[in-house]
N, C-alpha and C. Protein backbone atom coordinates (compact mmCIF):
# COMPACT_ATOMS: atom_id res chain seq x y z
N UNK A 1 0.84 -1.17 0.00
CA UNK A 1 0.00 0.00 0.00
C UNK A 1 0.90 1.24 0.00
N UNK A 2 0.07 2.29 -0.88
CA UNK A 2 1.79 3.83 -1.42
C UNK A 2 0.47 4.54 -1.20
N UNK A 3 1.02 5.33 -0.70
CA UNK A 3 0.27 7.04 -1.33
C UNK A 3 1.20 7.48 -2.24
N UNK A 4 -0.13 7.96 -3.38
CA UNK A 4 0.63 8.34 -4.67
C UNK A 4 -0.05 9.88 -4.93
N UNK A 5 1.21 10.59 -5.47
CA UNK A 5 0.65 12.18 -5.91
C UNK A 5 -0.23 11.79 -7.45
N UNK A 6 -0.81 12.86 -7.21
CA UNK A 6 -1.47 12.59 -8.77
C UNK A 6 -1.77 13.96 -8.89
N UNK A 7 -1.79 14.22 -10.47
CA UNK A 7 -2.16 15.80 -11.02
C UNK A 7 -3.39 15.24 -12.13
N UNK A 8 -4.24 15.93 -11.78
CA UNK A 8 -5.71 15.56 -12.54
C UNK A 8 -5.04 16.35 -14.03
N UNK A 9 -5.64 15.51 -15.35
CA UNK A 9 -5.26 15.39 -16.35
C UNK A 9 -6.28 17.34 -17.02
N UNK A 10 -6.98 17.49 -16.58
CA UNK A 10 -7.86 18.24 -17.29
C UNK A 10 -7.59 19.41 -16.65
N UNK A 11 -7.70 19.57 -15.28
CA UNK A 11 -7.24 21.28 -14.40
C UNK A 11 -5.56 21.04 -14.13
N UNK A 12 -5.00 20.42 -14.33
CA UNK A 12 -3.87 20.47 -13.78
C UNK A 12 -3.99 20.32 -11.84
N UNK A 13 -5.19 20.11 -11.58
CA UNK A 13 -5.30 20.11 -9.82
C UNK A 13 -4.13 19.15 -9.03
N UNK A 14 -3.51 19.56 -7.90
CA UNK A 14 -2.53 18.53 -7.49
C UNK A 14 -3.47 17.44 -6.30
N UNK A 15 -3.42 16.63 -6.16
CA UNK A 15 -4.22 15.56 -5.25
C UNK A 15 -2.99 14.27 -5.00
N UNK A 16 -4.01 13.53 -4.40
CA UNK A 16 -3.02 12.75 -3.54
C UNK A 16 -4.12 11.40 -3.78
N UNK A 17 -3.80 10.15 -3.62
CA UNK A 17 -4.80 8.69 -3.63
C UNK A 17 -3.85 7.82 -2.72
N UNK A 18 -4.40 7.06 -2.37
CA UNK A 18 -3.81 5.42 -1.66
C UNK A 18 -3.85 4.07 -2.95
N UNK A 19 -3.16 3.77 -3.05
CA UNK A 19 -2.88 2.60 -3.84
C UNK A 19 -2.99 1.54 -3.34
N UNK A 20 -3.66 0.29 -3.57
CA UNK A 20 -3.47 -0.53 -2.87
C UNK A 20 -3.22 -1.94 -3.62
N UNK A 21 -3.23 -3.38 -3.05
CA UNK A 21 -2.91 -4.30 -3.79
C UNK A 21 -2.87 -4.13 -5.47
N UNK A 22 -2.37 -4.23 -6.16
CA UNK A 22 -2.18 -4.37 -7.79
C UNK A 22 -1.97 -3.23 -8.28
N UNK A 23 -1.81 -2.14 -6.98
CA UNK A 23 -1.84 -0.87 -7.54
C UNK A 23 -2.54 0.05 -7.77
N UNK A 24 -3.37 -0.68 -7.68
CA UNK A 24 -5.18 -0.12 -7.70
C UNK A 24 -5.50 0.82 -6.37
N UNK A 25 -6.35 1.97 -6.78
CA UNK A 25 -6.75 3.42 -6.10
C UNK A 25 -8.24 2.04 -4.87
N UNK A 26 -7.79 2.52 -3.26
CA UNK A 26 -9.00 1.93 -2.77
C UNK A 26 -9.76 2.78 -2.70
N UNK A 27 -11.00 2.03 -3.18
CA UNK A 27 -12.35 2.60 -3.55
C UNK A 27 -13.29 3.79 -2.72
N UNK A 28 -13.23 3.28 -1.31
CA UNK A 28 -13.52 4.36 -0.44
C UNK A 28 -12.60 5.79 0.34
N UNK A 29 -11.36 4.80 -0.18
CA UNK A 29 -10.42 6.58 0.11
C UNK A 29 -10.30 7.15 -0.91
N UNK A 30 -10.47 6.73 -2.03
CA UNK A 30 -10.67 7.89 -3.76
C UNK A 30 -11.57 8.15 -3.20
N UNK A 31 -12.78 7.80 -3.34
CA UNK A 31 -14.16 8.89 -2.71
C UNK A 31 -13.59 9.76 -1.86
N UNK A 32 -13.12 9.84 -0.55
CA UNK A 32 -12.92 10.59 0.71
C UNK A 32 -12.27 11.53 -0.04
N UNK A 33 -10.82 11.38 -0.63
CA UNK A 33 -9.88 12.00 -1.55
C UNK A 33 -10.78 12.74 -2.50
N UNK A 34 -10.85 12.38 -3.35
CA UNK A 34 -11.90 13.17 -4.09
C UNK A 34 -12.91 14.25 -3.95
N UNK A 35 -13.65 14.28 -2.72
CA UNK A 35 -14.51 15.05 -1.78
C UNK A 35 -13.60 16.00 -1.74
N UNK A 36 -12.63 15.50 -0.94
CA UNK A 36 -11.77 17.14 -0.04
C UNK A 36 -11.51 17.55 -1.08
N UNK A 37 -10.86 16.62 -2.05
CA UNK A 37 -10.04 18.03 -3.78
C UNK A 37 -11.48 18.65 -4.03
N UNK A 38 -12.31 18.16 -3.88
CA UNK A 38 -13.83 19.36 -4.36
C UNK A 38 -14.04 20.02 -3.95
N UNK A 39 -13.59 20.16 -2.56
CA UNK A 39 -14.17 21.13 -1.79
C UNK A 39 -13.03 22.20 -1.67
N UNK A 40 -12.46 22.18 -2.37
CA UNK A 40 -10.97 22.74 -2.22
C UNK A 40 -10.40 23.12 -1.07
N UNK A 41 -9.74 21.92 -0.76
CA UNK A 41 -9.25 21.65 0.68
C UNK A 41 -7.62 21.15 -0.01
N UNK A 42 -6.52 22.16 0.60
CA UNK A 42 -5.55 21.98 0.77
C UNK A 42 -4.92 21.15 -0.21
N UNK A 43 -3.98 20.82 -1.11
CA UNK A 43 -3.47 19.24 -1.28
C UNK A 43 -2.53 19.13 -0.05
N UNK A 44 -1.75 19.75 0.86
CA UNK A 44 -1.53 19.10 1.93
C UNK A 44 -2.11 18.26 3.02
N UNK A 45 -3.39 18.90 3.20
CA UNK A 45 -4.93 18.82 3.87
C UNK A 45 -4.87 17.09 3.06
N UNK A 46 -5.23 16.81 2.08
CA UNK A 46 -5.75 16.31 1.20
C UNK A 46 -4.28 14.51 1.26
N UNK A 47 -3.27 15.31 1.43
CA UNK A 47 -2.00 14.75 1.67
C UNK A 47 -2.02 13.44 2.83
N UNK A 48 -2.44 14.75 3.70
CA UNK A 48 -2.30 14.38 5.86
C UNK A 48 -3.64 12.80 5.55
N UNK A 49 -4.45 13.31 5.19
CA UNK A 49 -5.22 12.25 4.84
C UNK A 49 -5.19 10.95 4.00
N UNK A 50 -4.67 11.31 3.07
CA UNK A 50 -4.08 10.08 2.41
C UNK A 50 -3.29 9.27 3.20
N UNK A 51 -2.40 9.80 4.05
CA UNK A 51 -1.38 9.22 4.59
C UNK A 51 -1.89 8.31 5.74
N UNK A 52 -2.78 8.86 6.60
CA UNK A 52 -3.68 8.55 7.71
C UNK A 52 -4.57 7.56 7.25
N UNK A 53 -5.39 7.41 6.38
CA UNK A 53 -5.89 6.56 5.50
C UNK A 53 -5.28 5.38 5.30
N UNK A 54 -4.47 4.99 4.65
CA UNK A 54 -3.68 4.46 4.40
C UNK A 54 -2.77 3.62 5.05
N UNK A 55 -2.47 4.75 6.75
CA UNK A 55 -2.34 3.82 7.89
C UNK A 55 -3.88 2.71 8.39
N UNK A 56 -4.95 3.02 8.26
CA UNK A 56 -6.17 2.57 8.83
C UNK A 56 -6.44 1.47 8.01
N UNK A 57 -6.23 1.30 6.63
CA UNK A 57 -6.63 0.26 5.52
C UNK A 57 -5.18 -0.49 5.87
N UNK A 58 -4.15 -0.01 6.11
CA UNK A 58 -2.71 -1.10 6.26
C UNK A 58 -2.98 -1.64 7.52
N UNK A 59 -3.66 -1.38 8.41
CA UNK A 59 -4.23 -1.98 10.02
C UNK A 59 -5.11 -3.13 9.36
N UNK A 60 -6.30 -2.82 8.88
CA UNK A 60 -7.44 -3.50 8.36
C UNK A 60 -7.17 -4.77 7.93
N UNK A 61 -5.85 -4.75 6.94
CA UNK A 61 -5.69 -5.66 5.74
C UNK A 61 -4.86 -6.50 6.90
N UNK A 62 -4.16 -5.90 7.42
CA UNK A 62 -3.20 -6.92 8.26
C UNK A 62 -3.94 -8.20 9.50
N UNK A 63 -4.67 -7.34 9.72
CA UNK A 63 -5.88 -8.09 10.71
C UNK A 63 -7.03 -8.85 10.17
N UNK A 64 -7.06 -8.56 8.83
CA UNK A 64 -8.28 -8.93 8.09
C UNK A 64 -9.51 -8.57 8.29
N UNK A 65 -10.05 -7.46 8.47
CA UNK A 65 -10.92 -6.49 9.06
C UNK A 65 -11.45 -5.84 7.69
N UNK A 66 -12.90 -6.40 7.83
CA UNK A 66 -13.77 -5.28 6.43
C UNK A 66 -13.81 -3.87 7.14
N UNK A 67 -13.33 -2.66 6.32
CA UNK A 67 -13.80 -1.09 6.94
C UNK A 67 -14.98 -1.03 7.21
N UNK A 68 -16.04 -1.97 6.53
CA UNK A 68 -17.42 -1.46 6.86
C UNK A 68 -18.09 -2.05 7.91
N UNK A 69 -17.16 -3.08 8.44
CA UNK A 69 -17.50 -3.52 9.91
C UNK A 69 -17.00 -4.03 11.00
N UNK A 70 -15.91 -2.45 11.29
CA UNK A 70 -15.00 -2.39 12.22
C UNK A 70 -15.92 -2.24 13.23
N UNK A 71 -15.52 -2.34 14.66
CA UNK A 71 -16.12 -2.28 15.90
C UNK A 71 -15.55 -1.42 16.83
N UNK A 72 -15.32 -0.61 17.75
CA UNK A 72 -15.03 0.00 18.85
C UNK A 72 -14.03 -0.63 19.15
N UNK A 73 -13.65 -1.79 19.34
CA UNK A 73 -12.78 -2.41 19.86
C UNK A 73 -11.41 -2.30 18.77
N UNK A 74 -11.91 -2.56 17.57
CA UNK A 74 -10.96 -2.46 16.39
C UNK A 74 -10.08 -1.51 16.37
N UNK A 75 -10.95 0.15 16.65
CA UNK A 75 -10.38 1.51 16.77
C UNK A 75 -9.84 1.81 17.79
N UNK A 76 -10.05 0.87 18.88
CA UNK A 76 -9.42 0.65 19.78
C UNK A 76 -7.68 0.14 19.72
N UNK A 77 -7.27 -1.23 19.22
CA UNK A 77 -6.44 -1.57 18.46
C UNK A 77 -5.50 -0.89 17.80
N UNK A 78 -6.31 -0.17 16.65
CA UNK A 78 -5.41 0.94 15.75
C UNK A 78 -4.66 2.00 16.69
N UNK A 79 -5.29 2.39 17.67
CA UNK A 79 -4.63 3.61 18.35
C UNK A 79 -3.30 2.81 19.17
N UNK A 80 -3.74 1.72 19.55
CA UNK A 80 -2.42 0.84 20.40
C UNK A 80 -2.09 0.56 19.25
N UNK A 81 -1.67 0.55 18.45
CA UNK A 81 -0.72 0.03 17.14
C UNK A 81 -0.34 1.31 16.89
N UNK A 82 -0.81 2.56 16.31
CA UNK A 82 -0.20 3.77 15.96
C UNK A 82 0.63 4.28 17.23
N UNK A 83 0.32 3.73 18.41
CA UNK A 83 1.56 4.47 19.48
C UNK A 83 2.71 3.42 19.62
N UNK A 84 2.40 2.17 18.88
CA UNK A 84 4.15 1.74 19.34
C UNK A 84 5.83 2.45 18.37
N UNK A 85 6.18 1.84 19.31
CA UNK A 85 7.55 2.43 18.80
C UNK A 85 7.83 2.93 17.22
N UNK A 86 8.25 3.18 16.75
CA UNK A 86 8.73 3.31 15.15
C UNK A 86 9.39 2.01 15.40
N UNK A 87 9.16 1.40 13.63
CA UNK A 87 9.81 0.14 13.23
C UNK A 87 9.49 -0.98 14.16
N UNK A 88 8.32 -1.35 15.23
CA UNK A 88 7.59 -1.95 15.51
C UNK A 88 5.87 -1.51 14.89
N UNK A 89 5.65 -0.24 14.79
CA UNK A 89 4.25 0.09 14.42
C UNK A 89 3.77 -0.47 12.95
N UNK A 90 4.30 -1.41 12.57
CA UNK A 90 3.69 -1.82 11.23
C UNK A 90 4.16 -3.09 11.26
N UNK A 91 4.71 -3.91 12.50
CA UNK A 91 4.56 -5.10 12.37
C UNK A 91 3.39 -5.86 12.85
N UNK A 92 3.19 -6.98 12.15
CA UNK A 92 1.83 -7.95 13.09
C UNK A 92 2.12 -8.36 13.76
């Protein structure tokens, strides 16, 4: 999983996506992504999110967790995983 810059082909707009298995844009953070570039929100704004994103779907996939039916406990999890050490925080 990458966050990738991207410059929309038609405005020249700068944006940001999550890539995921095969390379492929995941479906519900292009939506999220997409929203904020509409609303013209930052591409840093737009950035911070991708990145954050991206941590939450790399939690998901590792645990095997559908986004659409995470639990309290799950988000629970993620926050004890985002506070360990560097170079432990992305192991299983």
């Amino acid at each position: 999983m990458k966050v990738q810059h991207v410059i929309m082909p038609s405005s020249r707009a700068e944006s940001w996506t999550v890539l995921g298995d095969g390379l492929m844009p995941i479906e519900p953070v292009e939506r999220f992504l997409a929203y904020l570039a509409a609303i013209e929100r930052s591409p840093n704004t737009v950035k911070a999110y991708a990145h954050d994103l991206k941590d939450w779907f790399a939690f998901l996939a590792g645990r095997q967790l559908d986004w659409q039916r995470v639990t309290v406990e799950d988000v629970a999890a993620l926050v004890a995983w985002l506070r360990l050490p560097p170079g432990r925080s992305r192991c299983w």
